[in-house]
N, C-alpha and C. Protein backbone atom coordinates (compact mmCIF):
# COMPACT_ATOMS: atom_id res chain seq x y z
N UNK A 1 -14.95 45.81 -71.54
CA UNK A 1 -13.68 46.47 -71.31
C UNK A 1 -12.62 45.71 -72.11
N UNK A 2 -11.79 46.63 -72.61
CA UNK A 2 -10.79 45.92 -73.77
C UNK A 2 -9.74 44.85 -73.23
N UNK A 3 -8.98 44.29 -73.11
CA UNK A 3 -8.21 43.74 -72.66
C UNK A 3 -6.92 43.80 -72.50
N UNK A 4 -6.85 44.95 -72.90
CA UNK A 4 -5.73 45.88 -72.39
C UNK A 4 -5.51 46.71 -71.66
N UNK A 5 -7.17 47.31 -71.19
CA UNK A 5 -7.27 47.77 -69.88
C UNK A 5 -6.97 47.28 -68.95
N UNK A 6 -7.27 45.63 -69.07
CA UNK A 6 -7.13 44.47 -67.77
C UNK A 6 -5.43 44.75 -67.35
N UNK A 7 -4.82 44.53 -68.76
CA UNK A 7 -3.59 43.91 -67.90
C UNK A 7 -3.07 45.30 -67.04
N UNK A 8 -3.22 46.36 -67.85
CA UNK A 8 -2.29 47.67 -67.30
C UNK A 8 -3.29 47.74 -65.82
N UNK A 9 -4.59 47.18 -65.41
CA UNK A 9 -4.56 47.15 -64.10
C UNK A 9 -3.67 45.90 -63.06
N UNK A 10 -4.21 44.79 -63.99
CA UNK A 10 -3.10 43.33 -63.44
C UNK A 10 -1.83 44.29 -63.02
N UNK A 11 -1.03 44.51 -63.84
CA UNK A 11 0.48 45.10 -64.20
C UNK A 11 0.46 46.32 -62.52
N UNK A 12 -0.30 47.24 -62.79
CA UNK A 12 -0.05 47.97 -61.62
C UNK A 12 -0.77 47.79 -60.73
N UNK A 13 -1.36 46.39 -60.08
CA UNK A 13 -1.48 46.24 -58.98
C UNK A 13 -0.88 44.50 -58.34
N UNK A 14 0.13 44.57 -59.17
CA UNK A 14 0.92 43.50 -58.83
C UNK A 14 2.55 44.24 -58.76
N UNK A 15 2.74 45.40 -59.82
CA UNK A 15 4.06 45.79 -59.07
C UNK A 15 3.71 47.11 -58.00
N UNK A 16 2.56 47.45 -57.33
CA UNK A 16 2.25 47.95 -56.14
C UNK A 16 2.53 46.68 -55.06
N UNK A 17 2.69 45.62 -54.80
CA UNK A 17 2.70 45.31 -53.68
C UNK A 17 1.75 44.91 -53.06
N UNK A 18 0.32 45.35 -53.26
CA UNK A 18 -0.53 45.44 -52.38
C UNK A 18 -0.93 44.27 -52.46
N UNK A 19 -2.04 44.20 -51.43
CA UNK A 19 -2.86 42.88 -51.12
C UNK A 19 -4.09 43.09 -51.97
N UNK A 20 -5.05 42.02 -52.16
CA UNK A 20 -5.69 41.74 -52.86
C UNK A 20 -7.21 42.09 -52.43
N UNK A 21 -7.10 42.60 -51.15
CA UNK A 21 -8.88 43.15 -50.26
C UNK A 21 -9.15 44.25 -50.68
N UNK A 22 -9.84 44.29 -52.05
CA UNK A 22 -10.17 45.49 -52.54
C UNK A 22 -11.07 45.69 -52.57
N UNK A 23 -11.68 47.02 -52.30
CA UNK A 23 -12.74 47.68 -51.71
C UNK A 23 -13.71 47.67 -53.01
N UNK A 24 -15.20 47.69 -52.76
CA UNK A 24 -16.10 48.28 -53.91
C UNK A 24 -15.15 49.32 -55.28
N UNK A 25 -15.18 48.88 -56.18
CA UNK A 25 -14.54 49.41 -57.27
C UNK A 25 -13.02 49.33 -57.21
N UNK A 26 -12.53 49.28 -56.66
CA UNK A 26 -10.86 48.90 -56.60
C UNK A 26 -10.44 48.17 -58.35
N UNK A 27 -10.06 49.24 -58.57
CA UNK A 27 -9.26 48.67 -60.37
C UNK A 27 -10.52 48.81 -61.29
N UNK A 28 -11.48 49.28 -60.79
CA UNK A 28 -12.27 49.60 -61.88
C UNK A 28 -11.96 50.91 -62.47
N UNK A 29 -12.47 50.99 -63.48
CA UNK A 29 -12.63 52.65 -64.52
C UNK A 29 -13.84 53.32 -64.46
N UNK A 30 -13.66 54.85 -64.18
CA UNK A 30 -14.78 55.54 -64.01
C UNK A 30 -15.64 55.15 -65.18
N UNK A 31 -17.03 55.95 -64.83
CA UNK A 31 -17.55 55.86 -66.07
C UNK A 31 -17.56 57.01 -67.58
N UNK A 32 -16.19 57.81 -66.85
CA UNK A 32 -15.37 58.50 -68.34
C UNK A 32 -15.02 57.51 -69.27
N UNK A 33 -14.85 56.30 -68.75
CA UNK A 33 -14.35 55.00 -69.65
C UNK A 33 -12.77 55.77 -70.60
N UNK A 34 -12.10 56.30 -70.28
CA UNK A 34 -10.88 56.91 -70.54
C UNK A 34 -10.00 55.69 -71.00
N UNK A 35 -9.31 55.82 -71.78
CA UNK A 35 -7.83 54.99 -72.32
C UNK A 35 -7.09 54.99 -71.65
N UNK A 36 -6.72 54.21 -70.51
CA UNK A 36 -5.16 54.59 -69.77
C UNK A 36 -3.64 54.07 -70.61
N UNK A 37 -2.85 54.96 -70.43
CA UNK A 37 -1.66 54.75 -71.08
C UNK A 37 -1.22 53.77 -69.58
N UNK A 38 0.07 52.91 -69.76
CA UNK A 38 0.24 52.20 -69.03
C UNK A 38 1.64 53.13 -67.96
N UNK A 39 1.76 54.28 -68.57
CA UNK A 39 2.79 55.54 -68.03
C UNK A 39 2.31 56.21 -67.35
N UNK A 40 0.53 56.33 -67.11
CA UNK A 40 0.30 57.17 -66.69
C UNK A 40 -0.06 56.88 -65.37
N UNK A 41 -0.24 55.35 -64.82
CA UNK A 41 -0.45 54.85 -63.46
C UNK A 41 1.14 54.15 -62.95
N UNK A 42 0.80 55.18 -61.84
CA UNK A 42 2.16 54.99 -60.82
C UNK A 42 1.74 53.38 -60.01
N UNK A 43 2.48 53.38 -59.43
CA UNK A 43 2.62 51.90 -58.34
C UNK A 43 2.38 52.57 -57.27
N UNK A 44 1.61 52.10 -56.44
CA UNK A 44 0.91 52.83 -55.34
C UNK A 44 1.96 53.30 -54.23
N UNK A 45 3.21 52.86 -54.10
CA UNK A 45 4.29 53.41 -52.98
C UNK A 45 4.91 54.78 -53.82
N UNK A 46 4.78 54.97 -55.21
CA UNK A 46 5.12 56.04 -55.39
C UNK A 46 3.79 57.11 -55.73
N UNK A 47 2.73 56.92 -56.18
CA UNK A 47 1.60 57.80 -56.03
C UNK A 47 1.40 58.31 -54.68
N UNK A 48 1.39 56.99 -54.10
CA UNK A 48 1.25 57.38 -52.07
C UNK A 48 2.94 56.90 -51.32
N UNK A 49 3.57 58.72 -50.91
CA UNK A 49 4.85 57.86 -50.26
C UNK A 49 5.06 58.34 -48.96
N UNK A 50 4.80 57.19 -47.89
CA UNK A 50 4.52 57.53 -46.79
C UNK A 50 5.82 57.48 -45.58
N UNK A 51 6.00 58.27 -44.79
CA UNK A 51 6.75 58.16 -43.96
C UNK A 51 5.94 58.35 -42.24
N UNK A 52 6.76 57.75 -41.45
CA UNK A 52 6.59 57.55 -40.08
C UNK A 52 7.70 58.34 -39.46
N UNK A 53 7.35 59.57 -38.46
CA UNK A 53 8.21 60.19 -37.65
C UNK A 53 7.80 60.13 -36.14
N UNK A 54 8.66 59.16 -35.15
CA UNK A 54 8.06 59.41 -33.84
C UNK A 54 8.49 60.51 -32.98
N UNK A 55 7.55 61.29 -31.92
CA UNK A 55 8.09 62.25 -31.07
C UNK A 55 8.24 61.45 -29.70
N UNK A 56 8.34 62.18 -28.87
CA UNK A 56 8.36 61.30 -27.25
C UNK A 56 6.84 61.15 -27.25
N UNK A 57 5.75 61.38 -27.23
CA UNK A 57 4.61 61.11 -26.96
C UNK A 57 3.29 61.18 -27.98
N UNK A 58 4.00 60.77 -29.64
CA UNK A 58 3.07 61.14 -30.73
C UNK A 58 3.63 60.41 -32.14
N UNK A 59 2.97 59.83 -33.37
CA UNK A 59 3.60 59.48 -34.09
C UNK A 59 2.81 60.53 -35.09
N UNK A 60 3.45 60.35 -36.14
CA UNK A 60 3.52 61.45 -36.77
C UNK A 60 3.26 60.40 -38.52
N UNK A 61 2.37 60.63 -39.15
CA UNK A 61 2.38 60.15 -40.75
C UNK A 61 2.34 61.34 -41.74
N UNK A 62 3.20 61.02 -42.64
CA UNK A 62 3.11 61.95 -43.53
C UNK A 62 2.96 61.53 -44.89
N UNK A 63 2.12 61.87 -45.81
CA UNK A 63 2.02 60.94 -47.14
C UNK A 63 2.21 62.25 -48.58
N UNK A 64 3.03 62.05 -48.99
CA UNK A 64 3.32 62.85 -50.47
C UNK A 64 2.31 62.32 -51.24
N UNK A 65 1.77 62.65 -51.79
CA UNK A 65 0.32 62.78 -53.05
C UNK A 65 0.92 63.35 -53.92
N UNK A 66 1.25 61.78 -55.23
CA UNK A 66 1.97 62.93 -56.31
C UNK A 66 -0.01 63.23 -57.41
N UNK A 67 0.86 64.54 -57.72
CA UNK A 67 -0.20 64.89 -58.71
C UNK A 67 -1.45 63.70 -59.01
N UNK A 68 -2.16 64.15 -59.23
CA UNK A 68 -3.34 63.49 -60.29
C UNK A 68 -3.92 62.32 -59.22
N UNK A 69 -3.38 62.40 -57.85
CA UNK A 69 -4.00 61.00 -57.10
C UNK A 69 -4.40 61.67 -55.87
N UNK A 70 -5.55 60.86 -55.22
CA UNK A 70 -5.71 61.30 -54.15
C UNK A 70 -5.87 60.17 -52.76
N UNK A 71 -5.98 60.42 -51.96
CA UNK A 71 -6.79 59.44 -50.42
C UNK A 71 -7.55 59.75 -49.83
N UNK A 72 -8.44 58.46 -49.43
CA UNK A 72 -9.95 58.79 -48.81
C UNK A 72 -9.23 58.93 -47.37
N UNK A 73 -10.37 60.08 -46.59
CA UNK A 73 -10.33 59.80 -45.35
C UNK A 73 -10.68 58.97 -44.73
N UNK A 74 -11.46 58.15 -45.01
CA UNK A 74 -12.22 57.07 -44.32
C UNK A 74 -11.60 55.71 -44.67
N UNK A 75 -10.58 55.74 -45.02
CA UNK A 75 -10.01 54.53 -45.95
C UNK A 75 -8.55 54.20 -44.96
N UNK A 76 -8.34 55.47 -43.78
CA UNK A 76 -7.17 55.36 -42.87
C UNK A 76 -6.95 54.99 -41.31
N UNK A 77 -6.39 54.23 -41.24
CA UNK A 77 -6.33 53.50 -39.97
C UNK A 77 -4.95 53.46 -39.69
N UNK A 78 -4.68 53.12 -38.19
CA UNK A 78 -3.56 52.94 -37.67
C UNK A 78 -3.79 51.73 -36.38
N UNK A 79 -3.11 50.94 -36.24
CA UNK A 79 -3.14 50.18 -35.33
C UNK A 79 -2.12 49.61 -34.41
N UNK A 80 -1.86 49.51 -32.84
CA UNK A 80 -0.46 48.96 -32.89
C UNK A 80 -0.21 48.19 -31.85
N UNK A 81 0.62 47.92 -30.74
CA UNK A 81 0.59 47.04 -29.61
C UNK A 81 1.01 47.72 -29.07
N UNK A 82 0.83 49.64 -28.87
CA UNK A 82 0.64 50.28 -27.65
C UNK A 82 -0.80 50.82 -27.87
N UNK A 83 -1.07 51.58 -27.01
CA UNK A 83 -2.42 52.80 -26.89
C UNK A 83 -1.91 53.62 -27.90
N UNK A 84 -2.92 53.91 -28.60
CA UNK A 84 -3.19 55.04 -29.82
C UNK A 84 -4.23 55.88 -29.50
N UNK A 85 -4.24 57.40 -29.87
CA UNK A 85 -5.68 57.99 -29.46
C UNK A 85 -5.74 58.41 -30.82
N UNK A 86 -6.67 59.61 -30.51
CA UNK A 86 -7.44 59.65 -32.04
C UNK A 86 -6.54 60.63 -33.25
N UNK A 87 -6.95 60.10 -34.10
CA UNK A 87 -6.52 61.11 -35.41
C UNK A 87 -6.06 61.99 -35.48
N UNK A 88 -5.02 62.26 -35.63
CA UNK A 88 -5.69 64.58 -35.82
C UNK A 88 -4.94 64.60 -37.11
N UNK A 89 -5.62 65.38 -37.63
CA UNK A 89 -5.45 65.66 -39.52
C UNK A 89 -6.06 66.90 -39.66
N UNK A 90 -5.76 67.89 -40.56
CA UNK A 90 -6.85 68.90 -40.95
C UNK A 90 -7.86 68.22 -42.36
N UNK A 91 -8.88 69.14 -42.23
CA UNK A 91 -9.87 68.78 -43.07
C UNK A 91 -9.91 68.41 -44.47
N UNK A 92 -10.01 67.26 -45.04
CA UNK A 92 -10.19 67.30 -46.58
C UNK A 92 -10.74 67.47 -47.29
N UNK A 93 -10.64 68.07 -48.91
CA UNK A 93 -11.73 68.07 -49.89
C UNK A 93 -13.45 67.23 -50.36
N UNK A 94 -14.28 67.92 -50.38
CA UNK A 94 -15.25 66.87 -50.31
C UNK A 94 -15.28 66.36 -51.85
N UNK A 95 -15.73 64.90 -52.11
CA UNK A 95 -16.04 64.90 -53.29
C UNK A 95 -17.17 63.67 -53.27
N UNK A 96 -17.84 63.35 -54.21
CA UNK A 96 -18.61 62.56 -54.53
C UNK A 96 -17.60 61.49 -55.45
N UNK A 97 -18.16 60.31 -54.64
CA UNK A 97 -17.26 59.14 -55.07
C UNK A 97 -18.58 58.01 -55.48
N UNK A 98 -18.65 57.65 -56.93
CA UNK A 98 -19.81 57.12 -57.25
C UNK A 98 -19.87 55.58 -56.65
N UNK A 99 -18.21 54.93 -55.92
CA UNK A 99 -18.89 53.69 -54.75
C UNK A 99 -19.35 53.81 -53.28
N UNK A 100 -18.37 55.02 -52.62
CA UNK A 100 -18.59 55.44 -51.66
C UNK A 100 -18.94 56.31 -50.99
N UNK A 101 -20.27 57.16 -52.10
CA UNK A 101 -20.90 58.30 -52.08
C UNK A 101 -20.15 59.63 -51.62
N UNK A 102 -20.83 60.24 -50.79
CA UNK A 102 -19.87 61.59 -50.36
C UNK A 102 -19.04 61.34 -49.36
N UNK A 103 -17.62 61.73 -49.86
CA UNK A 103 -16.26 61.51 -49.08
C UNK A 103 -15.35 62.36 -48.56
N UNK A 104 -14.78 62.85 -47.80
CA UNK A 104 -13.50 63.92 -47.90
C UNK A 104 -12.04 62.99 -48.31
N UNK A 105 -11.22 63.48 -49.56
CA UNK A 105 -10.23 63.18 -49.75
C UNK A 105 -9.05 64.38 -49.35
N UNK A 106 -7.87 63.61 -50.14
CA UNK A 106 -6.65 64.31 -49.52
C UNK A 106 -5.87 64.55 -51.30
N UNK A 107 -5.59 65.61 -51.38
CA UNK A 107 -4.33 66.04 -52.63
C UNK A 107 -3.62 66.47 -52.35
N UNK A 108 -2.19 66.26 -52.98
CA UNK A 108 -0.77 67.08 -52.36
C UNK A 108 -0.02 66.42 -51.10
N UNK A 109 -0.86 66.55 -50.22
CA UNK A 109 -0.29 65.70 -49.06
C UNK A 109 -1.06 65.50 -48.05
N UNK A 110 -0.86 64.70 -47.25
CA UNK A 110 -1.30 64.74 -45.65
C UNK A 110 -0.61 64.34 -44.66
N UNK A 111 -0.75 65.10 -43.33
CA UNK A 111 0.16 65.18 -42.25
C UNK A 111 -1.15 64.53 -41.19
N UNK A 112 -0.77 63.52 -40.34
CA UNK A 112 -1.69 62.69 -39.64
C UNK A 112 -0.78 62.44 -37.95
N UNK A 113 -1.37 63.15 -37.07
CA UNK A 113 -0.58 62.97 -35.98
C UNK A 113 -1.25 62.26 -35.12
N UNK A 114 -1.02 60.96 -34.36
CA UNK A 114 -1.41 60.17 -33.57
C UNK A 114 -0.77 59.74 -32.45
N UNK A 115 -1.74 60.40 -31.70
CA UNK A 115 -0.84 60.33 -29.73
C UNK A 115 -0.72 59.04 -28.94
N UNK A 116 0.77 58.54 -28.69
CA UNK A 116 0.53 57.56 -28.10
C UNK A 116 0.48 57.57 -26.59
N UNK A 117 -1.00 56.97 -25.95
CA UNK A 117 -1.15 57.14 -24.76
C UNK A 117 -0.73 56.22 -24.00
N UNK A 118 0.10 55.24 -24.47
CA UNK A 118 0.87 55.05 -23.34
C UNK A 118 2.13 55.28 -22.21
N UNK A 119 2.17 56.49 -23.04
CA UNK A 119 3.66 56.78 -22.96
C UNK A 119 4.87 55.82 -22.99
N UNK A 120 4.64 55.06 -23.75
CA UNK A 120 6.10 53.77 -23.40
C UNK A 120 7.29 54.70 -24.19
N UNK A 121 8.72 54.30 -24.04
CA UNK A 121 9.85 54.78 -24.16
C UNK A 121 10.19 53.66 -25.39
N UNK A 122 9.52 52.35 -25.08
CA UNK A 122 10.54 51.08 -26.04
C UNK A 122 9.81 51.42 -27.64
N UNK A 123 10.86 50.80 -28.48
CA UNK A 123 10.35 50.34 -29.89
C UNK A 123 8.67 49.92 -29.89
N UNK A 124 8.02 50.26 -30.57
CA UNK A 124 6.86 49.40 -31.34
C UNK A 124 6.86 49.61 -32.55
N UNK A 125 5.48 48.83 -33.32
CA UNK A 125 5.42 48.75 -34.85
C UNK A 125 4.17 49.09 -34.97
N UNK A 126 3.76 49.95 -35.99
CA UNK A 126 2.43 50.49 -36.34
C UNK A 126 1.78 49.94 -37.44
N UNK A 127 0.95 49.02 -37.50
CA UNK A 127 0.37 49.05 -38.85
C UNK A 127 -0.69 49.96 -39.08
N UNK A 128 -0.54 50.55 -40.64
CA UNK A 128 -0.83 51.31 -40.92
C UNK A 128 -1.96 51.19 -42.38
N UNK A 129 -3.32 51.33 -42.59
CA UNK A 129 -3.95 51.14 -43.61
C UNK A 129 -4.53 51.97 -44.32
N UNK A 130 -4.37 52.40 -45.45
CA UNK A 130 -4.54 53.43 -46.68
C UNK A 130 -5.39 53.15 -47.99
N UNK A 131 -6.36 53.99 -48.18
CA UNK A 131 -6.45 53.60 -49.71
C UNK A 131 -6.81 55.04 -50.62
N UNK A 132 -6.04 55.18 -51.82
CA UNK A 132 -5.81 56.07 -52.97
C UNK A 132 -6.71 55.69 -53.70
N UNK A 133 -6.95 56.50 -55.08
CA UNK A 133 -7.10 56.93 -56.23
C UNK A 133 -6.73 57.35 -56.91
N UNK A 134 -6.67 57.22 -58.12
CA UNK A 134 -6.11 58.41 -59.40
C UNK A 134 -7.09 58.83 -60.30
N UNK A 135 -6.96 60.03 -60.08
CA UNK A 135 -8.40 60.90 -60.95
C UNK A 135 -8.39 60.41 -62.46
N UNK A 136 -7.67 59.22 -63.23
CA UNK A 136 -8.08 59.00 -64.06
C UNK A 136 -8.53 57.69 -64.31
N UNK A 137 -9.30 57.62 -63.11
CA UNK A 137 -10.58 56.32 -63.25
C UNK A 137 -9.91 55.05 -62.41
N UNK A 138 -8.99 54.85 -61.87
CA UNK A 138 -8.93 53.61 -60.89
C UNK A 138 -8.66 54.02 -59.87
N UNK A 139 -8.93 52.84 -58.81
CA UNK A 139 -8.87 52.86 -57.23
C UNK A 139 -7.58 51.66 -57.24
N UNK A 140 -6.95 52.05 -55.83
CA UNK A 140 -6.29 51.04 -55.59
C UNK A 140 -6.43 50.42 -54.59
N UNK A 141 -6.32 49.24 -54.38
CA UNK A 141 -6.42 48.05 -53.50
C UNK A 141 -6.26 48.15 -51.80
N UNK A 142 -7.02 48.68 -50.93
CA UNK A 142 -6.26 48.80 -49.76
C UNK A 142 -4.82 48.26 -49.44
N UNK A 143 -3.97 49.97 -48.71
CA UNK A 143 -2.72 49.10 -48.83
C UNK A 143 -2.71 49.26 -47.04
N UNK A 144 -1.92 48.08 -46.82
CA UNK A 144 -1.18 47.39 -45.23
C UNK A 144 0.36 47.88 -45.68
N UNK A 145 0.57 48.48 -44.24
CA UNK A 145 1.79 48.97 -44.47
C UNK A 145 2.33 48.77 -42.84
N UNK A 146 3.12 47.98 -42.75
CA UNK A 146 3.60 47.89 -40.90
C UNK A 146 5.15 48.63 -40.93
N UNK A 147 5.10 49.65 -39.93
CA UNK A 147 5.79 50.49 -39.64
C UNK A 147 6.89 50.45 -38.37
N UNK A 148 8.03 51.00 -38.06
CA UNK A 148 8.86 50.82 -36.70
C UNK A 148 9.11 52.70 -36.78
N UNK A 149 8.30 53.17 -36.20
CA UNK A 149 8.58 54.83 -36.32
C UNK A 149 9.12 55.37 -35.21
């Protein structure tokens, strides 16, 4: 791999933010072995831009998917210091992912609603864990994202 591939991954996964626990293939290139322009990879808060909306008894995630990128389902978690129940999302695209075999991803967007069973009234903080792609050959780095929704 040329060494100019390296840095434009160095480069956008150091002004993403993210942490460094990257999954099987994380910053690798498909095996299209494609040229990336260094314009054409976003920083992962703007490929993936996520917001937190709470109701009285539900939190609510919503993630904008700009063009050309997507998210695994299996790559999303939520965690927090109340009761959380399960997921609810509608169904995603299937695709074959040559590290993590057959997957359902997400394009365009996703809306992720998660019930909190404790009913508490006070503040909490959600951390929240994600990981993208961009259909032109890299993964990005699991991202940690702690939330006050």
């Amino acid at each position: 791999m040329a060494i100019g591939r390296w840095i434009i991954i160095f480069f956008t996964i150091c002004v993403s933010g993210s942490d460094w626990n990257a999954a099987p293939g994380a910053g690798e290139f498909s095996s299209s072995n494609r040229m990336l322009d260094r314009a054409e990879i976003l920083p992962v808060d703007e490929a993936f831009r996520l917001t937190a909306t709470r109701t009285s008894d539900a939190v609510q995630l919503y993630w904008q998917i700009m063009p050309g990128y997507y998210l695994y389902r299996h790559r999303l978690k939520a965690t927090s210091e109340v009761s959380l129940g399960e997921f609810s999302m509608s169904p995603g695209l299937g695709k074959h992912d040559e590290y993590f075999g057959d997957v359902e991803v997400y394009y365009g967007e996703l809306n992720v609603d998660i019930p909190i069973n404790d009913g508490s009234g006070d503040s909490f903080w959600l951390e929240v864990e994600y990981q993208g792609c961009a259909d032109a050959g890299i993964c990005y780095p699991p991202v940690k994202k702690r939330l006050s929704p």
